[in-house]
N, C-alpha and C. Protein backbone atom coordinates (compact mmCIF):
# COMPACT_ATOMS: atom_id res chain seq x y z
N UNK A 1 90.77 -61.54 -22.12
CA UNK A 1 89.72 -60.98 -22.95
C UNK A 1 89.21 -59.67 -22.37
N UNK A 2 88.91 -59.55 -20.85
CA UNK A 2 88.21 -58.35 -20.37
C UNK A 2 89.48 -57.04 -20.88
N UNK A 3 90.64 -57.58 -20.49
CA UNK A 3 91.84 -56.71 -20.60
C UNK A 3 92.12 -56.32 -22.12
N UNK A 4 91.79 -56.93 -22.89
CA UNK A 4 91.67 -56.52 -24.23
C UNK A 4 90.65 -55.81 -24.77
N UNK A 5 89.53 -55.58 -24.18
CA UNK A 5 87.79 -55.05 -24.56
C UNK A 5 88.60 -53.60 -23.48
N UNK A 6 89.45 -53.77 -22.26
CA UNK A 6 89.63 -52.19 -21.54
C UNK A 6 90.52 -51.46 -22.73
N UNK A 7 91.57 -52.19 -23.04
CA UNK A 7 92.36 -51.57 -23.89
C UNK A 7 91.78 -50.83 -25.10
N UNK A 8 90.86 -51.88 -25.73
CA UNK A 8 90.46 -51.09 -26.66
C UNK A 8 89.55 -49.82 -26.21
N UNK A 9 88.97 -49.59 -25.23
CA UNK A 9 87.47 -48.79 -24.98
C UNK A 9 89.13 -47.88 -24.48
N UNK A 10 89.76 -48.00 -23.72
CA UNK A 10 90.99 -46.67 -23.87
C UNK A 10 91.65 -46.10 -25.02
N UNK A 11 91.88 -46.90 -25.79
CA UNK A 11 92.07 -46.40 -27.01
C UNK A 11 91.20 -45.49 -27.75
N UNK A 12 89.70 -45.92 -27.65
CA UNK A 12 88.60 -45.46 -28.01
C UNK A 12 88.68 -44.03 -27.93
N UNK A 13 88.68 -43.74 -26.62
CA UNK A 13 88.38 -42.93 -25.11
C UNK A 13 89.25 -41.54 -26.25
N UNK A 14 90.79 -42.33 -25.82
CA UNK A 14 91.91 -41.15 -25.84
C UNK A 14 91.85 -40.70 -27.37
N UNK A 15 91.75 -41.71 -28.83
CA UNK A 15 90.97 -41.11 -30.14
C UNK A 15 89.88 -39.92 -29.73
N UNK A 16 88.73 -40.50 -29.41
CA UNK A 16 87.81 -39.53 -29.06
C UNK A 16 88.11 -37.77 -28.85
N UNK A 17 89.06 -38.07 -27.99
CA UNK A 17 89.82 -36.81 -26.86
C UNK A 17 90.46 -35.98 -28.32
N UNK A 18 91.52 -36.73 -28.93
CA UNK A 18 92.16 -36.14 -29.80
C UNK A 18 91.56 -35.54 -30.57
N UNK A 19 90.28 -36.14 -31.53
CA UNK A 19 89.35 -35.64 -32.69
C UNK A 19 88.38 -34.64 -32.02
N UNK A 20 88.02 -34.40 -31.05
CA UNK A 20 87.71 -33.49 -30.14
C UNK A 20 88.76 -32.48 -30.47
N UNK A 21 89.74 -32.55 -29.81
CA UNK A 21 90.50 -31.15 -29.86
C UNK A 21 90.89 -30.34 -31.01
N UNK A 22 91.13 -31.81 -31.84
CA UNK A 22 91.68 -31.38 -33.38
C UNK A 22 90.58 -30.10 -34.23
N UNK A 23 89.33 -31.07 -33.60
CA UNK A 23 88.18 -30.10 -34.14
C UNK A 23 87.89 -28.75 -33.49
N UNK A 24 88.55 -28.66 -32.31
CA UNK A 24 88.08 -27.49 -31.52
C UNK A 24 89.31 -26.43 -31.85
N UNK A 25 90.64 -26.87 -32.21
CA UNK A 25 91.43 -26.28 -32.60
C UNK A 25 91.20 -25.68 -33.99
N UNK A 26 90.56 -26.34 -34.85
CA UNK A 26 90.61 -25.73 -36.04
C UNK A 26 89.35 -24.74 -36.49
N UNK A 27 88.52 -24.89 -35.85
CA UNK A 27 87.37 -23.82 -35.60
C UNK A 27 87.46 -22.79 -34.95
N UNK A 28 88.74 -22.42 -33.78
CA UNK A 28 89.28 -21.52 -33.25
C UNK A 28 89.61 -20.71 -34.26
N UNK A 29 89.59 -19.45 -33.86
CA UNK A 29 90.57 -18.13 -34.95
C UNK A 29 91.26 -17.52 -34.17
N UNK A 30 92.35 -16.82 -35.04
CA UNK A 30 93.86 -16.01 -34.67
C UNK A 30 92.63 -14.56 -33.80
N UNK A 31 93.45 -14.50 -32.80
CA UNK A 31 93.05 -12.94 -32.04
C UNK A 31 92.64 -12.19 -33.85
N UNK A 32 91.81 -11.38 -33.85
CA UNK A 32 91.67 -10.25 -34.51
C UNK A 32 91.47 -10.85 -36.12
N UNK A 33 91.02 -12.09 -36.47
CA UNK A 33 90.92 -12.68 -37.55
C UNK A 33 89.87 -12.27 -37.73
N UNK A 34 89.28 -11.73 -39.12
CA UNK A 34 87.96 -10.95 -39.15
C UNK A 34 86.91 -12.07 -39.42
N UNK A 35 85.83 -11.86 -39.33
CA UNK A 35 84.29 -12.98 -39.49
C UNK A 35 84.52 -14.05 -40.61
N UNK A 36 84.15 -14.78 -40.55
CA UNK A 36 83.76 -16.18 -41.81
C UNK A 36 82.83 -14.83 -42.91
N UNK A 37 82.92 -15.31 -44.31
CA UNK A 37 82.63 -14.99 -45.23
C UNK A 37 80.88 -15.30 -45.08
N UNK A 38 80.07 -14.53 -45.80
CA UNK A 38 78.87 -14.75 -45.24
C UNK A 38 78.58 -15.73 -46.87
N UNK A 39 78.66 -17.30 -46.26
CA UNK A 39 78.33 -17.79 -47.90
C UNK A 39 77.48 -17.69 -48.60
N UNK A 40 76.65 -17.70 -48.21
CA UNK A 40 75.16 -17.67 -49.06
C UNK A 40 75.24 -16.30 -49.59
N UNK A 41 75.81 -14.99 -49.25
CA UNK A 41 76.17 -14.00 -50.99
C UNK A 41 77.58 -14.76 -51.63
N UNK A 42 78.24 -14.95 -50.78
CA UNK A 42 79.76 -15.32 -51.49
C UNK A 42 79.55 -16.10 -53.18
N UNK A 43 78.98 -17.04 -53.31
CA UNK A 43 78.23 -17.25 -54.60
C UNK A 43 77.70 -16.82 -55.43
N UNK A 44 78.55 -16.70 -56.34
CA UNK A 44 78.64 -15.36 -58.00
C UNK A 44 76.99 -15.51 -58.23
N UNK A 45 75.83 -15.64 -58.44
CA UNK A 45 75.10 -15.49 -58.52
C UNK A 45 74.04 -14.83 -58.10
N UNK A 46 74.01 -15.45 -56.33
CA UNK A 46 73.25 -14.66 -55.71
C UNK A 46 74.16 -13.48 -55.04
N UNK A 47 75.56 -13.03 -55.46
CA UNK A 47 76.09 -11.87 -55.00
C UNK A 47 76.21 -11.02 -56.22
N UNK A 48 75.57 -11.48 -57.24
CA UNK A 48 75.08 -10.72 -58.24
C UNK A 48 73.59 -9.99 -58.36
N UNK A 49 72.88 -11.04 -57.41
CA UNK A 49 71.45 -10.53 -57.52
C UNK A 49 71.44 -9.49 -56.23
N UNK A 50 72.24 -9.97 -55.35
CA UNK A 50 72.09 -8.90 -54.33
C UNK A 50 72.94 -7.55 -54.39
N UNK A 51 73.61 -7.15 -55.37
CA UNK A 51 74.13 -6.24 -55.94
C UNK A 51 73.23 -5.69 -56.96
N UNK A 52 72.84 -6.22 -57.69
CA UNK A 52 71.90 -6.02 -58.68
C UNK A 52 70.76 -4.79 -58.03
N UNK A 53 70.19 -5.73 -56.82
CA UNK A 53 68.98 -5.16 -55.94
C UNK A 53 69.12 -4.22 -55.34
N UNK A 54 70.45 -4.16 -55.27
CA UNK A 54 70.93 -2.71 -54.01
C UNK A 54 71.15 -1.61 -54.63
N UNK A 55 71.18 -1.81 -55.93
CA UNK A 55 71.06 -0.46 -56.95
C UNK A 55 70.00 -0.37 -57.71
N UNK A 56 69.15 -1.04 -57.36
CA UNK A 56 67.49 -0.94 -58.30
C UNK A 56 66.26 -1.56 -56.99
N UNK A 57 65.44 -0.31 -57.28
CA UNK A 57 64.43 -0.67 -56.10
C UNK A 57 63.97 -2.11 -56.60
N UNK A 58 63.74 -2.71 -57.65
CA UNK A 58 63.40 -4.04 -57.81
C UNK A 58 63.87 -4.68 -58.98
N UNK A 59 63.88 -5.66 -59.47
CA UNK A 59 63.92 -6.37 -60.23
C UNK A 59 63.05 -7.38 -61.40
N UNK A 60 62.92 -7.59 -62.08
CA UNK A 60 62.19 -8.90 -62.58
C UNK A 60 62.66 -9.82 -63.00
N UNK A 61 62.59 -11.27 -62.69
CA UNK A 61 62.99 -12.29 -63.15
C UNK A 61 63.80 -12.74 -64.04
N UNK A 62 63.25 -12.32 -65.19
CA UNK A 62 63.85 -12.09 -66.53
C UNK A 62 65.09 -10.73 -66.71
N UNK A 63 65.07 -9.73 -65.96
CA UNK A 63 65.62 -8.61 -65.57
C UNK A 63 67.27 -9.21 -65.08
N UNK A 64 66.88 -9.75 -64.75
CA UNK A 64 67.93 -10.48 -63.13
C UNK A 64 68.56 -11.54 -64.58
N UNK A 65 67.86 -12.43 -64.85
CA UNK A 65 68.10 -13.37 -66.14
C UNK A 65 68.90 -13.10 -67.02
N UNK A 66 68.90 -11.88 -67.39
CA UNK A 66 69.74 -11.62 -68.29
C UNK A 66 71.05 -10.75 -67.99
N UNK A 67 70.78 -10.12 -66.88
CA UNK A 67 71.79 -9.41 -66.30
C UNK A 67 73.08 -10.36 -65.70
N UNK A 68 72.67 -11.17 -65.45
CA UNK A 68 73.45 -12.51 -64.47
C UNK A 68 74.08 -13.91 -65.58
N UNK A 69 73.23 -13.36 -66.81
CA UNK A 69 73.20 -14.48 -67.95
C UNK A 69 73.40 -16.31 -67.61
N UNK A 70 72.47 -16.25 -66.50
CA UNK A 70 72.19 -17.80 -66.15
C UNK A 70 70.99 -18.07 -66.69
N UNK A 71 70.63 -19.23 -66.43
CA UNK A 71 69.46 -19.95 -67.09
C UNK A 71 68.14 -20.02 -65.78
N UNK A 72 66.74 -20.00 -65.90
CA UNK A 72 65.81 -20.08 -65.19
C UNK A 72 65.68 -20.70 -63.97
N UNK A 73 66.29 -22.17 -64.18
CA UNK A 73 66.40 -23.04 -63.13
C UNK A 73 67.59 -22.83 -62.01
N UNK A 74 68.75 -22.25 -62.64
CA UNK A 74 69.66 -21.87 -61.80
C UNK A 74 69.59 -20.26 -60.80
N UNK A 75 68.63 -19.49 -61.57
CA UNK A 75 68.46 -18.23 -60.96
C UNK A 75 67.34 -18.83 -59.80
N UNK A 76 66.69 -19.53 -59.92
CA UNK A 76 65.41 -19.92 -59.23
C UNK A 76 65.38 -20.36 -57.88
N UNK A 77 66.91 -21.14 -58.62
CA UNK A 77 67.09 -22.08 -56.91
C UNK A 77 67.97 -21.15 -56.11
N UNK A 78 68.81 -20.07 -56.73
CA UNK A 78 69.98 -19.14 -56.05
C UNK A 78 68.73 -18.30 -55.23
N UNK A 79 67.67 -17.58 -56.46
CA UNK A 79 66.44 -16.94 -55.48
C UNK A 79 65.83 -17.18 -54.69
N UNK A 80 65.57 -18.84 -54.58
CA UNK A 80 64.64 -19.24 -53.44
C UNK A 80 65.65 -19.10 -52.03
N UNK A 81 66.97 -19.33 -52.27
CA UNK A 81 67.78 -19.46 -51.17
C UNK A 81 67.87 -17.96 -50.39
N UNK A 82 68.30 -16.90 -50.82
CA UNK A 82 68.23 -15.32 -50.64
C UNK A 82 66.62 -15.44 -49.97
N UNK A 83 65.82 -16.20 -50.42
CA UNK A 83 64.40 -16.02 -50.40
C UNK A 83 64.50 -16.47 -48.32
N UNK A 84 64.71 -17.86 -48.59
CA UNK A 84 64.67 -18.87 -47.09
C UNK A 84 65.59 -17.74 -46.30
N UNK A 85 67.07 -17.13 -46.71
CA UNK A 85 67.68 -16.16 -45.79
C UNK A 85 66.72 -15.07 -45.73
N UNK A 86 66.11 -14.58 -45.98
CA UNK A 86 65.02 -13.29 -46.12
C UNK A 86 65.65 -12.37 -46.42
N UNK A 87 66.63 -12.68 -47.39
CA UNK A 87 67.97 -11.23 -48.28
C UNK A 87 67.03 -10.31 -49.30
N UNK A 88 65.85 -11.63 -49.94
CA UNK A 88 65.32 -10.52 -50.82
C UNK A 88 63.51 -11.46 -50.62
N UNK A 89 62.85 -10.21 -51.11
CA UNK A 89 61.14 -10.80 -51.06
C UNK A 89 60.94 -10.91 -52.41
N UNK A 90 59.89 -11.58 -52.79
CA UNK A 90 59.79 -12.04 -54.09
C UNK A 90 58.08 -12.06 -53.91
N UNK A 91 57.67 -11.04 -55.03
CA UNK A 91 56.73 -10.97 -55.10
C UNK A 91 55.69 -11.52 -56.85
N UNK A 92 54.81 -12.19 -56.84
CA UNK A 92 54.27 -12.82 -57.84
C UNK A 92 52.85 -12.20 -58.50
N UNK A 93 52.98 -11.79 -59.78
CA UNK A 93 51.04 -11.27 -59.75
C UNK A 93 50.94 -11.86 -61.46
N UNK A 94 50.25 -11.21 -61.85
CA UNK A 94 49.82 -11.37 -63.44
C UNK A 94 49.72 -9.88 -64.15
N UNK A 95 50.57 -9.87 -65.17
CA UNK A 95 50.17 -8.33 -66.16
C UNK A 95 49.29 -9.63 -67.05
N UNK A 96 47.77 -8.95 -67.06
CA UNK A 96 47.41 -10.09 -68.21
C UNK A 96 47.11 -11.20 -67.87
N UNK A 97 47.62 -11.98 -68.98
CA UNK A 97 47.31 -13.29 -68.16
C UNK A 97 48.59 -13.82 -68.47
N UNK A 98 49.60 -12.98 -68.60
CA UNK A 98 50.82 -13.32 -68.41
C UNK A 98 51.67 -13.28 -66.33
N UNK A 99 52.41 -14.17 -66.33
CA UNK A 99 52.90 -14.12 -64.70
C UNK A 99 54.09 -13.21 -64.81
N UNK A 100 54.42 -12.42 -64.01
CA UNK A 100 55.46 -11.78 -63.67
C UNK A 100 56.13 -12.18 -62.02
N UNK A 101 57.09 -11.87 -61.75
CA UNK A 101 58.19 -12.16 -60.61
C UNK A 101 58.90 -11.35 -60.32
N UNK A 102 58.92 -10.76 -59.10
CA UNK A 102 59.83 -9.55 -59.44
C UNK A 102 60.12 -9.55 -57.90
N UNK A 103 61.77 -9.19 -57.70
CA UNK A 103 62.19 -9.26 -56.27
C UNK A 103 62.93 -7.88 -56.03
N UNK A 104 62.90 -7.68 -54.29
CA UNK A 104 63.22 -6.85 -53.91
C UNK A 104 64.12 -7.02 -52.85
N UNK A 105 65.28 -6.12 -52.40
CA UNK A 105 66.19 -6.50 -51.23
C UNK A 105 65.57 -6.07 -50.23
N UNK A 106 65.64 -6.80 -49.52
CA UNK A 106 65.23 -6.47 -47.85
C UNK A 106 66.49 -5.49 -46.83
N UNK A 107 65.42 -4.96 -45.41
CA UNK A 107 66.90 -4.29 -45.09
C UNK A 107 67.71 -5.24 -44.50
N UNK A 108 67.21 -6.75 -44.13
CA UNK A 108 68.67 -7.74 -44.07
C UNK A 108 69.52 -8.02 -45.07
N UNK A 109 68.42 -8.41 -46.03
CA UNK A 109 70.08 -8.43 -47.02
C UNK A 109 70.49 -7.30 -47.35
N UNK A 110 70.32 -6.38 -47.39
CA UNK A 110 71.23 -5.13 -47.77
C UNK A 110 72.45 -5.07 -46.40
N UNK A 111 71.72 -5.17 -45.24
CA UNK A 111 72.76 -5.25 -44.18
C UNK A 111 74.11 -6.28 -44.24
N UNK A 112 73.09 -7.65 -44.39
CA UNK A 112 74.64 -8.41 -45.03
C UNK A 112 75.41 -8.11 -46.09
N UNK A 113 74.76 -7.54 -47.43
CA UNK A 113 75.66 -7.03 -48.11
C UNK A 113 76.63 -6.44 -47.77
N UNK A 114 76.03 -5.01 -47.05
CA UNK A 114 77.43 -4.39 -46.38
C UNK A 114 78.39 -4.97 -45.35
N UNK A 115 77.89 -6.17 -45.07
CA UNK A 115 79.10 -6.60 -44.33
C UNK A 115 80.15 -7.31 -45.01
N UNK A 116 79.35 -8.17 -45.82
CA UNK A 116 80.19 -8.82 -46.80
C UNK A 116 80.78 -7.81 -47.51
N UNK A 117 80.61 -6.85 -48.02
CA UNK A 117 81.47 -5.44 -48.49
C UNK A 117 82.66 -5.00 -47.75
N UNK A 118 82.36 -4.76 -46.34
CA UNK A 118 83.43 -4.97 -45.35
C UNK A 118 83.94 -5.29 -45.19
N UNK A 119 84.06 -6.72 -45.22
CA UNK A 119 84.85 -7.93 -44.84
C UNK A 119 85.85 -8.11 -46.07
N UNK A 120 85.46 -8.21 -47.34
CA UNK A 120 86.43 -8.10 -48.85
C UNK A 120 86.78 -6.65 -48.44
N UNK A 121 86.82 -5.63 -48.45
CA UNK A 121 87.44 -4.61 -48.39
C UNK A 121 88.87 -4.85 -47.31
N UNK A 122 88.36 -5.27 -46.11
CA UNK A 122 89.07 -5.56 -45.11
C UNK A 122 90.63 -6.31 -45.36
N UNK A 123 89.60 -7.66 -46.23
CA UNK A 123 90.57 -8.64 -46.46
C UNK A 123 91.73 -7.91 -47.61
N UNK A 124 91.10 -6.92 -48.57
CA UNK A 124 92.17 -6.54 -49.76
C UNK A 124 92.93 -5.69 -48.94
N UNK A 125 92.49 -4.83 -47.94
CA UNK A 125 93.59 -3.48 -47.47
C UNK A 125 94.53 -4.55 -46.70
N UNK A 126 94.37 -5.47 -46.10
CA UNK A 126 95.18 -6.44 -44.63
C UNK A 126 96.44 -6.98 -46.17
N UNK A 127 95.88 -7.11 -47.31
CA UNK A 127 96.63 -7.42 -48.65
C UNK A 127 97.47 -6.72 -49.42
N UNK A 128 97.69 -5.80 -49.11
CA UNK A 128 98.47 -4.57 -49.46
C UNK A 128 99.53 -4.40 -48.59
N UNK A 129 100.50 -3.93 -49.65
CA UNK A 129 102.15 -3.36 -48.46
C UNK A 129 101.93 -2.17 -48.29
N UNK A 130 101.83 -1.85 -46.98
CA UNK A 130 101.67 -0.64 -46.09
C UNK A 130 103.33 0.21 -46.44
């Protein structure tokens, strides 16, 4: 019995070891493999709004809404996320006693933009026959 409880806790052991490496191997990159994709623009939405922003000092809600032709709830939650990265500020007041929303890019997200610009540029020229 003890010899059967070692065997298994070696078995254990040397699994362990393997799923370890497997994982450390595949998170590794090739010499000169360029950066991970920055996801949070990679998503047609909010790499619409942050395009959107980088050619207009601001935006409005509805602005963005129709330009992107999604629906309220889906622009909302893509904005709050850009929002938590601090890609864009979002500012709230009243014309009236109507509410307005209206966002602006920050110089981080404009910075990630351009990297993420970089990085697709990168990836299409490495895509081409020289």
């Amino acid at each position: 019995m003890a010899r059967q409880n070692s065997d298994a806790a070696a078995r254990t052991a040397g699994a362990s070891r393997l799923v370890r490496e497997a994982q450390r191997l595949r998170s590794r990159k090739p010499r000169g493999a360029p950066p991970d994709l920055d996801r949070l623009i990679h998503e047609r939405i909010r790499l619409g709004m942050v395009s959107a922003l980088a050619v207009n000092e601001s935006l409005s809600f509805n602005d963005l809404k129709k330009l992107l032709k999604t629906t309220d709830g889906n622009l909302s939650v893509h904005a709050r996320r850009l929002e938590e990265a601090e890609y864009v500020i979002c500012e709230k007041y009243f014309v009236g006693r109507l509410p307005k929303t209206v966002y602006r890019l920050t110089p981080s997200g404009r910075r990630a933009l351009e990297r993420y610009l970089d990085h697709m540029e990168a990836l299409i020229q490495s895509m081409r026959p020289r």
